[in-house]
C-alpha atoms as a PDB file:
ATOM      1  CA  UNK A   1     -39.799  44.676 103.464  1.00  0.00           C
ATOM      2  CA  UNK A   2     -41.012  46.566 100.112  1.00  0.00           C
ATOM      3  CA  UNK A   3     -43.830  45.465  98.319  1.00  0.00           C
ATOM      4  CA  UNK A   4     -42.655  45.403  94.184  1.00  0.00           C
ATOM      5  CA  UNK A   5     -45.343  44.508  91.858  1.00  0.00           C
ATOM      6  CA  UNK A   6     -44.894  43.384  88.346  1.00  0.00           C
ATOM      7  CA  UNK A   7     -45.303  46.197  85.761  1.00  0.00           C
ATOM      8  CA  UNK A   8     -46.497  43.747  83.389  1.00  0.00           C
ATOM      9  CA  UNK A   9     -50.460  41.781  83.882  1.00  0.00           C
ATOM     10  CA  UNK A  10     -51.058  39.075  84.273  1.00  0.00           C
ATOM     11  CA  UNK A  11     -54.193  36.510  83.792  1.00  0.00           C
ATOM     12  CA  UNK A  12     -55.847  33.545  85.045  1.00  0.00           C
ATOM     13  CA  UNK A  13     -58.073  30.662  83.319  1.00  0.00           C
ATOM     14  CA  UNK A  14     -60.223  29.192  86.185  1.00  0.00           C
ATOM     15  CA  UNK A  15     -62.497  26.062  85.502  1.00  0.00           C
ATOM     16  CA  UNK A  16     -66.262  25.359  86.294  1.00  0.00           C
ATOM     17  CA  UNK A  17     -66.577  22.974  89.174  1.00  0.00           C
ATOM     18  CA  UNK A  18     -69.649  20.573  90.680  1.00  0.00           C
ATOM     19  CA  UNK A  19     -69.350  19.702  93.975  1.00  0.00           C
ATOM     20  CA  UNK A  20     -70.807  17.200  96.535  1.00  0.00           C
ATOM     21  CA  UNK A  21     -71.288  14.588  93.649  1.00  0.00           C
ATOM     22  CA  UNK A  22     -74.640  13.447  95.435  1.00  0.00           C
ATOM     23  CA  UNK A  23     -73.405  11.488  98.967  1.00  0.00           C
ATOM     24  CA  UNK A  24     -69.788  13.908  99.094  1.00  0.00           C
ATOM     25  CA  UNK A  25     -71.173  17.032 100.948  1.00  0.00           C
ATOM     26  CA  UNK A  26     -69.044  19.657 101.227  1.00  0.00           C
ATOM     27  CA  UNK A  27     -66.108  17.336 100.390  1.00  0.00           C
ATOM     28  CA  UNK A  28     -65.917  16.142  96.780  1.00  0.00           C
ATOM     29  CA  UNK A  29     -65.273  18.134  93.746  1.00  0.00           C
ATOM     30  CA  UNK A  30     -65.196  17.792  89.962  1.00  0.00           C
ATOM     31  CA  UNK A  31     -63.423  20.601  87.628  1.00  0.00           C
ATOM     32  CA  UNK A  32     -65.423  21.216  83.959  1.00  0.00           C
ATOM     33  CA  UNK A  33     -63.821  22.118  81.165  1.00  0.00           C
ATOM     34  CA  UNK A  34     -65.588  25.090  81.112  1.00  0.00           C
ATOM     35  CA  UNK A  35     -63.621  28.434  81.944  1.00  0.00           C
ATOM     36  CA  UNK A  36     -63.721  32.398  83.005  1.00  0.00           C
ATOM     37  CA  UNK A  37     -60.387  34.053  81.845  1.00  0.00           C
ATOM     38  CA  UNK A  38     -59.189  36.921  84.243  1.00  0.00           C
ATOM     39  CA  UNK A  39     -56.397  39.175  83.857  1.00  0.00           C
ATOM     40  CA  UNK A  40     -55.194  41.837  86.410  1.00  0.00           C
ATOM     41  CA  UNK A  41     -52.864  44.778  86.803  1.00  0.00           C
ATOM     42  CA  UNK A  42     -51.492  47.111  89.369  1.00  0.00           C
ATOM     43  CA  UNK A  43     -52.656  50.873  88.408  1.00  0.00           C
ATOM     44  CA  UNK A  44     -52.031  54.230  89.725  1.00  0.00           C
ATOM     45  CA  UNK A  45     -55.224  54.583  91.605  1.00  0.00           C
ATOM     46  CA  UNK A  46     -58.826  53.293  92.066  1.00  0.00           C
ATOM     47  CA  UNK A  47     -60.806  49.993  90.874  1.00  0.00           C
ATOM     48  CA  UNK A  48     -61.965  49.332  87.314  1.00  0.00           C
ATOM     49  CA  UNK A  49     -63.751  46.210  86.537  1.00  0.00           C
ATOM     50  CA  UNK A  50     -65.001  45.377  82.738  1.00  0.00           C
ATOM     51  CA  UNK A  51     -67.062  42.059  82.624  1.00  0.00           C
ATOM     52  CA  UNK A  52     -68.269  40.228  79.394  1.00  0.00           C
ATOM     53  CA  UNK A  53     -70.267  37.539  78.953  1.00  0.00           C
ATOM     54  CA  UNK A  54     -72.317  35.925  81.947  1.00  0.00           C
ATOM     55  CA  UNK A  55     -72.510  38.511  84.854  1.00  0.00           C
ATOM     56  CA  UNK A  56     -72.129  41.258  82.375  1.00  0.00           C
ATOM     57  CA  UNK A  57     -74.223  44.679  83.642  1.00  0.00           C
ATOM     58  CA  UNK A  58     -75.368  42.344  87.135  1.00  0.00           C
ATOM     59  CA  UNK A  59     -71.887  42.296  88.603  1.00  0.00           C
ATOM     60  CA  UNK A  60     -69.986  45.577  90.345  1.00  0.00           C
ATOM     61  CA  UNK A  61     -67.503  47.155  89.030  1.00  0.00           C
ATOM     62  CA  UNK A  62     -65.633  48.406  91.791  1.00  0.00           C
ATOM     63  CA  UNK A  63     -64.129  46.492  95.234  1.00  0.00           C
ATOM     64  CA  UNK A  64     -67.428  44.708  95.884  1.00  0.00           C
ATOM     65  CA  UNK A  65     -66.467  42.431  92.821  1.00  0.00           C
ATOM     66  CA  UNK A  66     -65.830  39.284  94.659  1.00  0.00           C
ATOM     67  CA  UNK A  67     -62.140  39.602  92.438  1.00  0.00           C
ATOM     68  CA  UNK A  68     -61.370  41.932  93.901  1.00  0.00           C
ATOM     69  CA  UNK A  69     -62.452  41.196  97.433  1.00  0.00           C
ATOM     70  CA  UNK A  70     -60.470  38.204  97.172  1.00  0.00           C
ATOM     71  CA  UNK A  71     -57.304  39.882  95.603  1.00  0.00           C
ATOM     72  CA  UNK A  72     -57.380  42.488  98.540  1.00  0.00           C
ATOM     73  CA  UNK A  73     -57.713  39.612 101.127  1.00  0.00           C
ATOM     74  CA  UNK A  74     -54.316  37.853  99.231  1.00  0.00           C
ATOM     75  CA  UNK A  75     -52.367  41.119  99.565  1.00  0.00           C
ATOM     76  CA  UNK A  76     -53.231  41.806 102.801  1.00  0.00           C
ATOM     77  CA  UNK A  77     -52.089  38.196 103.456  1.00  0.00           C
ATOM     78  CA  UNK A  78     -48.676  39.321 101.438  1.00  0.00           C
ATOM     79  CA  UNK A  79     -48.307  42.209 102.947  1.00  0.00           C
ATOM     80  CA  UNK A  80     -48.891  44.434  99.982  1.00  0.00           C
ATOM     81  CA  UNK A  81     -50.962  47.172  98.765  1.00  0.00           C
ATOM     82  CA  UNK A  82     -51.419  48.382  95.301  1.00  0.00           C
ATOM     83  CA  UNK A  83     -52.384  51.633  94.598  1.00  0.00           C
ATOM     84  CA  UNK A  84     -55.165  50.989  92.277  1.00  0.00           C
ATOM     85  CA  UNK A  85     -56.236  47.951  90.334  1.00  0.00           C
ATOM     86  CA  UNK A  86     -57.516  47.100  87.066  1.00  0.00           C
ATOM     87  CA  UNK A  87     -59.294  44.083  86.178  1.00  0.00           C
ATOM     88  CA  UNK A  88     -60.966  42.734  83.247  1.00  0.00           C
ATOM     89  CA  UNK A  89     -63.397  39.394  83.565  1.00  0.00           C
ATOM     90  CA  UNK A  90     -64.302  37.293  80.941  1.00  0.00           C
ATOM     91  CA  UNK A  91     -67.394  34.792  82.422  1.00  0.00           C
ATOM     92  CA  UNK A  92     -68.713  31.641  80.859  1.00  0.00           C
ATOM     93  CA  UNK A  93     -69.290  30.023  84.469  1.00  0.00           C
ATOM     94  CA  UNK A  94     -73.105  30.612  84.410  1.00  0.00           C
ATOM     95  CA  UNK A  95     -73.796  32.902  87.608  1.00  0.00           C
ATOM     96  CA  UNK A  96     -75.380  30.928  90.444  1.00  0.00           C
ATOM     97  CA  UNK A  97     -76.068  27.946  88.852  1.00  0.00           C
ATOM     98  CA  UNK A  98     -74.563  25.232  91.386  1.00  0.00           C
ATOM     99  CA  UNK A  99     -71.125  25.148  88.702  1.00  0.00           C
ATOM    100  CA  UNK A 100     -68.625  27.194  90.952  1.00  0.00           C
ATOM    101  CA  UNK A 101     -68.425  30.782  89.802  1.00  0.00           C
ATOM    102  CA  UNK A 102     -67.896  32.079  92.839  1.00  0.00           C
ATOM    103  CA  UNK A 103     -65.443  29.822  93.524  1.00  0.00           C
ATOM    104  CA  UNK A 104     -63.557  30.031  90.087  1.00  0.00           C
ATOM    105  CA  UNK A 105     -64.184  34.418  91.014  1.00  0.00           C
ATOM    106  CA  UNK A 106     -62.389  33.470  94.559  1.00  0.00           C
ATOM    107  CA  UNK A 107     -59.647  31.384  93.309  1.00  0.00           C
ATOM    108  CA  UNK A 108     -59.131  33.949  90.035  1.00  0.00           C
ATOM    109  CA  UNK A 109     -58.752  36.505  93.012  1.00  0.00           C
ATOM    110  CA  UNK A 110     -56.287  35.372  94.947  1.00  0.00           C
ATOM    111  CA  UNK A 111     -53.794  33.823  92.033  1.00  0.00           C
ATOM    112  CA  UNK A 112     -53.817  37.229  90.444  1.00  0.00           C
ATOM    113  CA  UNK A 113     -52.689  39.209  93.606  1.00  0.00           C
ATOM    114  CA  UNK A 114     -50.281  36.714  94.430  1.00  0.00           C
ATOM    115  CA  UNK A 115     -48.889  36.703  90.597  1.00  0.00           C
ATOM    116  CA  UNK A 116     -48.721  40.679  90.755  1.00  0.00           C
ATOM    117  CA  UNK A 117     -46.540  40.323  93.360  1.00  0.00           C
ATOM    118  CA  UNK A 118     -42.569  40.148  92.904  1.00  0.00           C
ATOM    119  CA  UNK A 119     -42.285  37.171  94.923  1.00  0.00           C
ATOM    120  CA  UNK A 120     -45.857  36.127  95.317  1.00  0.00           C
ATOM    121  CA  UNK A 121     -45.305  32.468  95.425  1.00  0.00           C
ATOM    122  CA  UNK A 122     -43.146  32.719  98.186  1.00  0.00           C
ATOM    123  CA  UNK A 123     -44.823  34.499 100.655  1.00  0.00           C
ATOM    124  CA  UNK A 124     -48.245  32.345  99.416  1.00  0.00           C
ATOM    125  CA  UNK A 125     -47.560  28.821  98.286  1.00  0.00           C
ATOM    126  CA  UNK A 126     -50.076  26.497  96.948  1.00  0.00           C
ATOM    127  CA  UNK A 127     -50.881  25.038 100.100  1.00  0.00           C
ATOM    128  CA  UNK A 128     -51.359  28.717 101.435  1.00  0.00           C
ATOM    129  CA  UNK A 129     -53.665  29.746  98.845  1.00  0.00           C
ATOM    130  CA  UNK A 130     -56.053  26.808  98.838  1.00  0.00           C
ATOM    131  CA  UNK A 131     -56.470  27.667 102.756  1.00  0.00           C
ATOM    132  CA  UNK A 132     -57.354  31.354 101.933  1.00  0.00           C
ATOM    133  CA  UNK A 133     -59.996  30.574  98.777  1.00  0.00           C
ATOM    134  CA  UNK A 134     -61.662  28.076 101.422  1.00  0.00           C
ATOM    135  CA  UNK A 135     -61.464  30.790 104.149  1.00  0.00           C
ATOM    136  CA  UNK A 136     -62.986  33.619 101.461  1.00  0.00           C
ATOM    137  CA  UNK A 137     -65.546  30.846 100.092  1.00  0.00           C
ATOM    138  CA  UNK A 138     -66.583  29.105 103.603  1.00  0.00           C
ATOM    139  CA  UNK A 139     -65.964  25.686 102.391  1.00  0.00           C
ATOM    140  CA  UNK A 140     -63.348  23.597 100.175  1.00  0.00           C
ATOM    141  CA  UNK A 141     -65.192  21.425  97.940  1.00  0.00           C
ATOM    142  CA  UNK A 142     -65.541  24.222  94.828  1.00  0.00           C
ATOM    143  CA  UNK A 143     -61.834  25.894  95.229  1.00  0.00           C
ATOM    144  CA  UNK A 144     -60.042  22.878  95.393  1.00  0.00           C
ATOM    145  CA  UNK A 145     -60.923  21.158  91.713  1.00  0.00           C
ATOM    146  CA  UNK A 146     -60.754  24.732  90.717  1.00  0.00           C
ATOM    147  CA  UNK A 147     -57.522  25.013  91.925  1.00  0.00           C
ATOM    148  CA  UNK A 148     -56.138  21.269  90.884  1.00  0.00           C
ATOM    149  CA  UNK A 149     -58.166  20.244  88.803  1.00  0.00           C
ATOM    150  CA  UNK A 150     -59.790  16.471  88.116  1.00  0.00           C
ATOM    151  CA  UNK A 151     -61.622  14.730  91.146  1.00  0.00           C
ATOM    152  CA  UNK A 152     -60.784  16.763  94.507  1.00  0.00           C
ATOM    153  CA  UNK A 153     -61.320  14.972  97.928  1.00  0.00           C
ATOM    154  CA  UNK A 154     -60.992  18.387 100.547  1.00  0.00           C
ATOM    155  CA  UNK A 155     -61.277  18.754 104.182  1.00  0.00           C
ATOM    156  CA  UNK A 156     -60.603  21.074 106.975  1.00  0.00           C
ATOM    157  CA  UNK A 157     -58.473  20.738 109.964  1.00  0.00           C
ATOM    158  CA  UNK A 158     -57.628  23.352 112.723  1.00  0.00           C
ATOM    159  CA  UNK A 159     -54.908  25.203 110.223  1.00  0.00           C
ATOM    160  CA  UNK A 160     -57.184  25.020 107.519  1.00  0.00           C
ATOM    161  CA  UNK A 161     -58.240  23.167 104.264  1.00  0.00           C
ATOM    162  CA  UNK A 162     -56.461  20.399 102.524  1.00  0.00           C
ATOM    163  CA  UNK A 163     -57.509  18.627  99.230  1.00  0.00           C
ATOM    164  CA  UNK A 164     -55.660  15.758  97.336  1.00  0.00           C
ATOM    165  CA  UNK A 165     -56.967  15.881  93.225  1.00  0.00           C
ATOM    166  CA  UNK A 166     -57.421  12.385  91.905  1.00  0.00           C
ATOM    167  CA  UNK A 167     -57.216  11.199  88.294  1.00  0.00           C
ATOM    168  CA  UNK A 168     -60.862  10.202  86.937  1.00  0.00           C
ATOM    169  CA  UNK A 169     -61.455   6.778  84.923  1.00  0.00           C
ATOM    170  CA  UNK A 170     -61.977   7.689  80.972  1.00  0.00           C
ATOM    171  CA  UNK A 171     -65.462   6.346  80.684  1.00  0.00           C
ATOM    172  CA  UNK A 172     -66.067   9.286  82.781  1.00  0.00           C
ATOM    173  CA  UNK A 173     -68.433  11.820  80.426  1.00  0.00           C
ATOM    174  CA  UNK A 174     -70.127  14.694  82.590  1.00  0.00           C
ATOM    175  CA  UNK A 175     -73.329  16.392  81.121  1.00  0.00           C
ATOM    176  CA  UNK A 176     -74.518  19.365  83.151  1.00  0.00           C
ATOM    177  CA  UNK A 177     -78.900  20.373  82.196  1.00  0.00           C
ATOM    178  CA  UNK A 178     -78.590  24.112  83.092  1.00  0.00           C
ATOM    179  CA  UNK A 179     -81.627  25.912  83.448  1.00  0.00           C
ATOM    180  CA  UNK A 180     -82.789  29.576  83.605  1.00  0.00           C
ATOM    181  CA  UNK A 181     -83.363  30.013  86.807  1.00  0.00           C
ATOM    182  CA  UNK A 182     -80.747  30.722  89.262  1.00  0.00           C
ATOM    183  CA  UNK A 183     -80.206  29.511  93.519  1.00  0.00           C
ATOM    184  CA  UNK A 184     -78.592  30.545  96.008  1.00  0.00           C
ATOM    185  CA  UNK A 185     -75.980  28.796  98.197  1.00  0.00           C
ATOM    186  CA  UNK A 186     -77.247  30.164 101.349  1.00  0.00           C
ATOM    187  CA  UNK A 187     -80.916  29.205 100.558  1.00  0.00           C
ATOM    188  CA  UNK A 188     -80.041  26.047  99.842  1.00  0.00           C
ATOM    189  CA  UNK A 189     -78.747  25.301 103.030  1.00  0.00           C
ATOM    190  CA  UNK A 190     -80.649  27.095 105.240  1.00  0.00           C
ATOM    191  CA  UNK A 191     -83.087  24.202 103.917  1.00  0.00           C
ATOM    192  CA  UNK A 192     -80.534  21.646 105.213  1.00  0.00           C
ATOM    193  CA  UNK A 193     -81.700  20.076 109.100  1.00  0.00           C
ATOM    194  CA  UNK A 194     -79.137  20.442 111.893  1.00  0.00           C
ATOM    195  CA  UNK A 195     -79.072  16.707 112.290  1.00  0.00           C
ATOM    196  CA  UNK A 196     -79.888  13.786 110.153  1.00  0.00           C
ATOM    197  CA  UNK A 197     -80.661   9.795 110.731  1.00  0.00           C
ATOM    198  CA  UNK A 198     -77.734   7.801 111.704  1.00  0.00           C
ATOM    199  CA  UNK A 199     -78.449   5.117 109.115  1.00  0.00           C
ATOM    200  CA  UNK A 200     -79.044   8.164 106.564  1.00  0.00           C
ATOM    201  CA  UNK A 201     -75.722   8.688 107.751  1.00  0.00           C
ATOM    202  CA  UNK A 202     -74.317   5.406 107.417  1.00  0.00           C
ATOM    203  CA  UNK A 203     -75.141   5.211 104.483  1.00  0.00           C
ATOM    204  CA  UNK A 204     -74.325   8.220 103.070  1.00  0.00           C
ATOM    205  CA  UNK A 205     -70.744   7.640 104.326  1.00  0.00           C
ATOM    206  CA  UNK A 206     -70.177   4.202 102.535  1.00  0.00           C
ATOM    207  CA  UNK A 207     -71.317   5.812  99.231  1.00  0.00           C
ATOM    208  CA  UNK A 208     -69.025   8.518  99.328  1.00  0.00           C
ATOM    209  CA  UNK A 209     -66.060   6.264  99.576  1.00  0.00           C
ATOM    210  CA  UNK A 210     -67.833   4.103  96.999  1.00  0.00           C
ATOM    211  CA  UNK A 211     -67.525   7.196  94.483  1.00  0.00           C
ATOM    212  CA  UNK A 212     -63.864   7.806  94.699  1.00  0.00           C
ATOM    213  CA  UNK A 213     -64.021   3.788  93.667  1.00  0.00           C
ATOM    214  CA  UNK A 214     -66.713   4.545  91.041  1.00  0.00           C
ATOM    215  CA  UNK A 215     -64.857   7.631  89.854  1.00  0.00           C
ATOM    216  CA  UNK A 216     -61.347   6.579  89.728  1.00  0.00           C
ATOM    217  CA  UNK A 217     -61.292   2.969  88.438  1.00  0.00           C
ATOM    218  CA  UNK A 218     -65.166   1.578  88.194  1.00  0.00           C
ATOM    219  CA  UNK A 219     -67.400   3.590  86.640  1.00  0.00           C
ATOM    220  CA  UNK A 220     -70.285   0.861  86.194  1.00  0.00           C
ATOM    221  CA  UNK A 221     -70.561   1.673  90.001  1.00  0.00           C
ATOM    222  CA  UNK A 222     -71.403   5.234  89.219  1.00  0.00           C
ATOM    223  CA  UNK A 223     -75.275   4.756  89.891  1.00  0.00           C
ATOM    224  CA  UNK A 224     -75.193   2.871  93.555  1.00  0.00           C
ATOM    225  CA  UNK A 225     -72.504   5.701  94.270  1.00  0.00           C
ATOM    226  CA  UNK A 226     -73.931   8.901  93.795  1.00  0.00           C
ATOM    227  CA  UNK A 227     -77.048   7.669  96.516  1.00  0.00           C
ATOM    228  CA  UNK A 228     -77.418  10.233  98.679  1.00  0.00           C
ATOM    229  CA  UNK A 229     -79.718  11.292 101.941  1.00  0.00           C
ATOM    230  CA  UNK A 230     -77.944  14.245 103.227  1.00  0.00           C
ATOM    231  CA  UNK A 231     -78.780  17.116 101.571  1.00  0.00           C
ATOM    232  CA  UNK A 232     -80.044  16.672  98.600  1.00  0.00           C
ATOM    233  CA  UNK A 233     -83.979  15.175  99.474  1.00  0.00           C
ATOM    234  CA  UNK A 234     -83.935  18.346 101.715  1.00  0.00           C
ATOM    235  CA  UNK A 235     -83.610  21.268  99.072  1.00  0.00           C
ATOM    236  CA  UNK A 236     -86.014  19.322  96.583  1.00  0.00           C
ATOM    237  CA  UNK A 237     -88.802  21.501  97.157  1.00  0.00           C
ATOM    238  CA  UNK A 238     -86.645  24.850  96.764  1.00  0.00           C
ATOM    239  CA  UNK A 239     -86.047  23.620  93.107  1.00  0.00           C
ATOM    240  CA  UNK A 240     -89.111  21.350  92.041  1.00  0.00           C
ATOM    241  CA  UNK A 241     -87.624  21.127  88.465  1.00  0.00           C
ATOM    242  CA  UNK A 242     -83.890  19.825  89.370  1.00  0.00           C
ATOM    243  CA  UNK A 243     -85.331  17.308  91.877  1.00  0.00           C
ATOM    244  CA  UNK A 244     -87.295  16.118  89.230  1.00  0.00           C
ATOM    245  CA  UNK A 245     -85.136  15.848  86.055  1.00  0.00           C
ATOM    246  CA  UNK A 246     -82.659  14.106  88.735  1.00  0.00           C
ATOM    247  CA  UNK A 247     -85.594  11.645  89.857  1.00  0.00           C
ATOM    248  CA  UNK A 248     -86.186  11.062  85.921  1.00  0.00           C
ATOM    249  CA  UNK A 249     -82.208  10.688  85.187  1.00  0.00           C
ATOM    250  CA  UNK A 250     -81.726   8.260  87.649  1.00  0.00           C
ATOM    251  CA  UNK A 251     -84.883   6.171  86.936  1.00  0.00           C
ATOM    252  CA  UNK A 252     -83.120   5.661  83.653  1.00  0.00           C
ATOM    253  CA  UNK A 253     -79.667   4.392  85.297  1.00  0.00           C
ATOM    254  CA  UNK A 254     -78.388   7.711  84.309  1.00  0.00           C
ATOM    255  CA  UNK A 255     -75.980   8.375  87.530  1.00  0.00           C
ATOM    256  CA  UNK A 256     -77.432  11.985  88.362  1.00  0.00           C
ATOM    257  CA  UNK A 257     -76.437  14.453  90.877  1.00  0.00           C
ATOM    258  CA  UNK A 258     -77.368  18.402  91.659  1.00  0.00           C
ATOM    259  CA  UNK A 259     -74.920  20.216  90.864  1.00  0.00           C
ATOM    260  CA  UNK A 260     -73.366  22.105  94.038  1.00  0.00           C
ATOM    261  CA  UNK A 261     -76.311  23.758  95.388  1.00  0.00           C
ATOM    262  CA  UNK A 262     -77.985  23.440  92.319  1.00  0.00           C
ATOM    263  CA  UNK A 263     -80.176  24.274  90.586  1.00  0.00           C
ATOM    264  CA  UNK A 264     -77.654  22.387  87.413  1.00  0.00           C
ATOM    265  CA  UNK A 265     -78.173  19.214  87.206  1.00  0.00           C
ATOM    266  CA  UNK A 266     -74.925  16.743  86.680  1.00  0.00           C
ATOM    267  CA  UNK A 267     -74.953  13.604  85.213  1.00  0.00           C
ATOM    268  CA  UNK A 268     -71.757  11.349  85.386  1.00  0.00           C
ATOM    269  CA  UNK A 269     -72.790   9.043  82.834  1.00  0.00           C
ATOM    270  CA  UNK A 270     -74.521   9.338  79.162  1.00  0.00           C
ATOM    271  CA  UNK A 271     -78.340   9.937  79.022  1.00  0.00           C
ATOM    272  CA  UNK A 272     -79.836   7.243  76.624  1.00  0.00           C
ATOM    273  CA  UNK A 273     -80.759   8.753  73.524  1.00  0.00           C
ATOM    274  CA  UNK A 274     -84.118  10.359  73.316  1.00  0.00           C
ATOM    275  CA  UNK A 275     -83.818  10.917  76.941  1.00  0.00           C
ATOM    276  CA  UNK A 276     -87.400  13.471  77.256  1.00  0.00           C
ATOM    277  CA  UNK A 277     -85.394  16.528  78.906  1.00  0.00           C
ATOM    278  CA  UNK A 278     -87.800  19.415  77.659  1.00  0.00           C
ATOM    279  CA  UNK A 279     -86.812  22.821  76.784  1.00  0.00           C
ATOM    280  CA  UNK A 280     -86.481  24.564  80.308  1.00  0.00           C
ATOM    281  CA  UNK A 281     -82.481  22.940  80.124  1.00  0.00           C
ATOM    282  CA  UNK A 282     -79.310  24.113  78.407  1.00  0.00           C
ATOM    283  CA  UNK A 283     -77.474  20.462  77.753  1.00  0.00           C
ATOM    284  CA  UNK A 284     -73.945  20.922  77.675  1.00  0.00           C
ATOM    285  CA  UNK A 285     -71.453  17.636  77.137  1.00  0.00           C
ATOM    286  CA  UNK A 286     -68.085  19.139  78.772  1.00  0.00           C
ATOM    287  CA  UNK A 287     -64.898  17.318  79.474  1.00  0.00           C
ATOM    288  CA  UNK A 288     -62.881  16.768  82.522  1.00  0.00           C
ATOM    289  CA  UNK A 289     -60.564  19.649  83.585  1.00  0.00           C
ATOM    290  CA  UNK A 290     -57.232  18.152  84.434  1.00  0.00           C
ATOM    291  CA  UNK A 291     -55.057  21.372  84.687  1.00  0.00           C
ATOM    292  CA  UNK A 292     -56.665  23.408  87.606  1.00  0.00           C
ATOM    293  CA  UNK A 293     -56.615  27.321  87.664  1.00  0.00           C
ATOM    294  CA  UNK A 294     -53.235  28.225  85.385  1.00  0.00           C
ATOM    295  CA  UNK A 295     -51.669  31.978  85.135  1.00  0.00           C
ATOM    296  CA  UNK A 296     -49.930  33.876  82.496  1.00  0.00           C
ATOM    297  CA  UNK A 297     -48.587  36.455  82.052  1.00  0.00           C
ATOM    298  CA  UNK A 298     -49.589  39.592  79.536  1.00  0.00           C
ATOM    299  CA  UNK A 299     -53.160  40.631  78.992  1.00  0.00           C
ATOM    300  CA  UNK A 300     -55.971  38.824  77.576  1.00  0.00           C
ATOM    301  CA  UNK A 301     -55.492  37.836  73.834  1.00  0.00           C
ATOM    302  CA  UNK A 302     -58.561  37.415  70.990  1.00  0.00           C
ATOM    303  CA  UNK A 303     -59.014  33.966  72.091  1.00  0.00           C
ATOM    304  CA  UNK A 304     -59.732  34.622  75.570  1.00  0.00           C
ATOM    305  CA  UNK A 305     -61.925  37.419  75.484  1.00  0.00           C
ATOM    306  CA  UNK A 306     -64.283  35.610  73.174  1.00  0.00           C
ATOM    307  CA  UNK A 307     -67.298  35.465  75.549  1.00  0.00           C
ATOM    308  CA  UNK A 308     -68.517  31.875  74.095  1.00  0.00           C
ATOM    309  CA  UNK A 309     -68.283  28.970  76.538  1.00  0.00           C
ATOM    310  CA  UNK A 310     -65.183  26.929  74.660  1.00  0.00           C
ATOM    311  CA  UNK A 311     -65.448  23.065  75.027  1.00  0.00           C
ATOM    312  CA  UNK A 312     -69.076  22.952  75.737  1.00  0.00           C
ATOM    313  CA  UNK A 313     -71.374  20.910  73.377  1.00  0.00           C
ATOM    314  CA  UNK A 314     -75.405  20.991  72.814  1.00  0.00           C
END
């Protein structure tokens, strides 16, 4: 059957995401109301990518864009393939950070294919596409908030990933301390052990399920909830800074997290006022994304290509 592409672009807000949440490794997600705007269409020949804001002069501007990697890996899943591809990017998402870009890159990816394609959503359904971002990405817990929005439970099975999205409990206020220096994913884990204590274990487990209570409908709980001893104690000494500021957060009552694989620090409740942060932190108040990744169609307008980070707050 014939490929036909729309002859019209089309574009993509994708939110921020934490994931783990302290004890939910590699399985609980939060979107941020904090967004990269992507818009795509099908040219006559070639790549062009244009980036602005965060990533801007760092990230390619050809097919090694992860866009585009993950827009060629949705139309080879549709069957189709474009002539040429143009691509514009529009980054708030601070660039590994632990607060999903390459996730919200991923999941931009693979929407926009599918979108440029006559009858995208039939050959990929939602279902579909969450299994291929978790397939590009290597795990769920970033592409499915991103995808859903709100609080994301994800797993895997042997046809793929799954995630339900949950709604979270209003008293629910995320701050994210970003700082200056950047991690890496891979770094982080390659600091993770191959096995762990079966009490750490243990107790890891009942504190995960705890969280989708604290999250959902308690949010006093938040604190006891976000106790973790899987991953977290291990990467402390790859980022001194975020191991600290969490140690200092929590000593407070503040229920504190890192942030993915860090090195952002998340906090699910308020600091006190005063809180000493220092000056090595950007402190950004952000609401809960409810919506998930949504498309349009037409390029980017004024609004969207404004580089600023909309709905953050110092």
């Amino acid at each position: 059957m014939p490929t036909n592409f729309t002859a019209e672009p089309v574009r993509v807000r994708v939110p921020a995401t934490s994931a783990n949440l302290g004890p939910g490794f590699d399985a609980l997600g939060l979107a941020l109301g904090l967004y990269d705007d992507v818009a795509a269409e099908v040219a006559s020949g070639g790549v062009r990518v244009t980036v602005t804001g965060q990533g801007a002069g760092e990230l390619p501007d050809d097919d090694r864009h992860l866009v585009v990697r993950a827009m060629r890996a949705a139309f080879d899943v549709l069957g189709a393939h474009p002539a040429g591809l143009s691509v514009e990017c529009v980054n708030r998402i601070p660039q590994a950070r632990g607060l999903g870009s390459s996730s919200a890159a991923i999941v931009a990816g693979v929407l926009l294919a599918r979108a440029l394609v006559v009858d995208g959503e039939h050959r990929l359904d939602d279902a579909g596409a969450l299994r291929l971002a978790a397939e590009i990405e290597g795990h769920p817990d970033n592409v499915a908030p991103c995808l859903l929005g709100g609080f994301t439970v994800a797993w895997s099975e042997p046809g793929g990933a799954r995630a339900v999205s949950l709604p979270v409990a209003a008293a629910v206020r995320p701050t994210v301390f970003v700082p200056a220096e950047r991690g890496l994913t891979a770094t982080a884990r390659a600091a993770l052990p191959a096995t762990v204590p079966h009490g750490d274990a243990a107790l890891t487990a009942g504190r995960a399920a705890l969280l989708v209570h604290a999250l959902t409908t308690d949010p006093t709980l938040l604190l006891p909830a976000t106790v973790d001893r899987l991953h977290q104690d291990y990467r402390a000494a790859g980022m001194p800074g975020t191991s600290a500021l969490v140690r200092a957060l929590r000593g407070a009552d503040v229920a504190a997290v890192v942030s993915g694989a860090g090195p952002t620090v998340l906090a699910l409740s308020q600091p006190p006022a005063g809180f000493p942060v220092g000056t090595d932190w950007e402190i950004w108040q952000l609401p809960i994304d409810v919506s998930g990744a949504r498309v349009a169609r037409g390029r980017l307008g004024h609004a969207e290509r404004d580089p600023v980070a909309a709905g953050r707050k110092s």
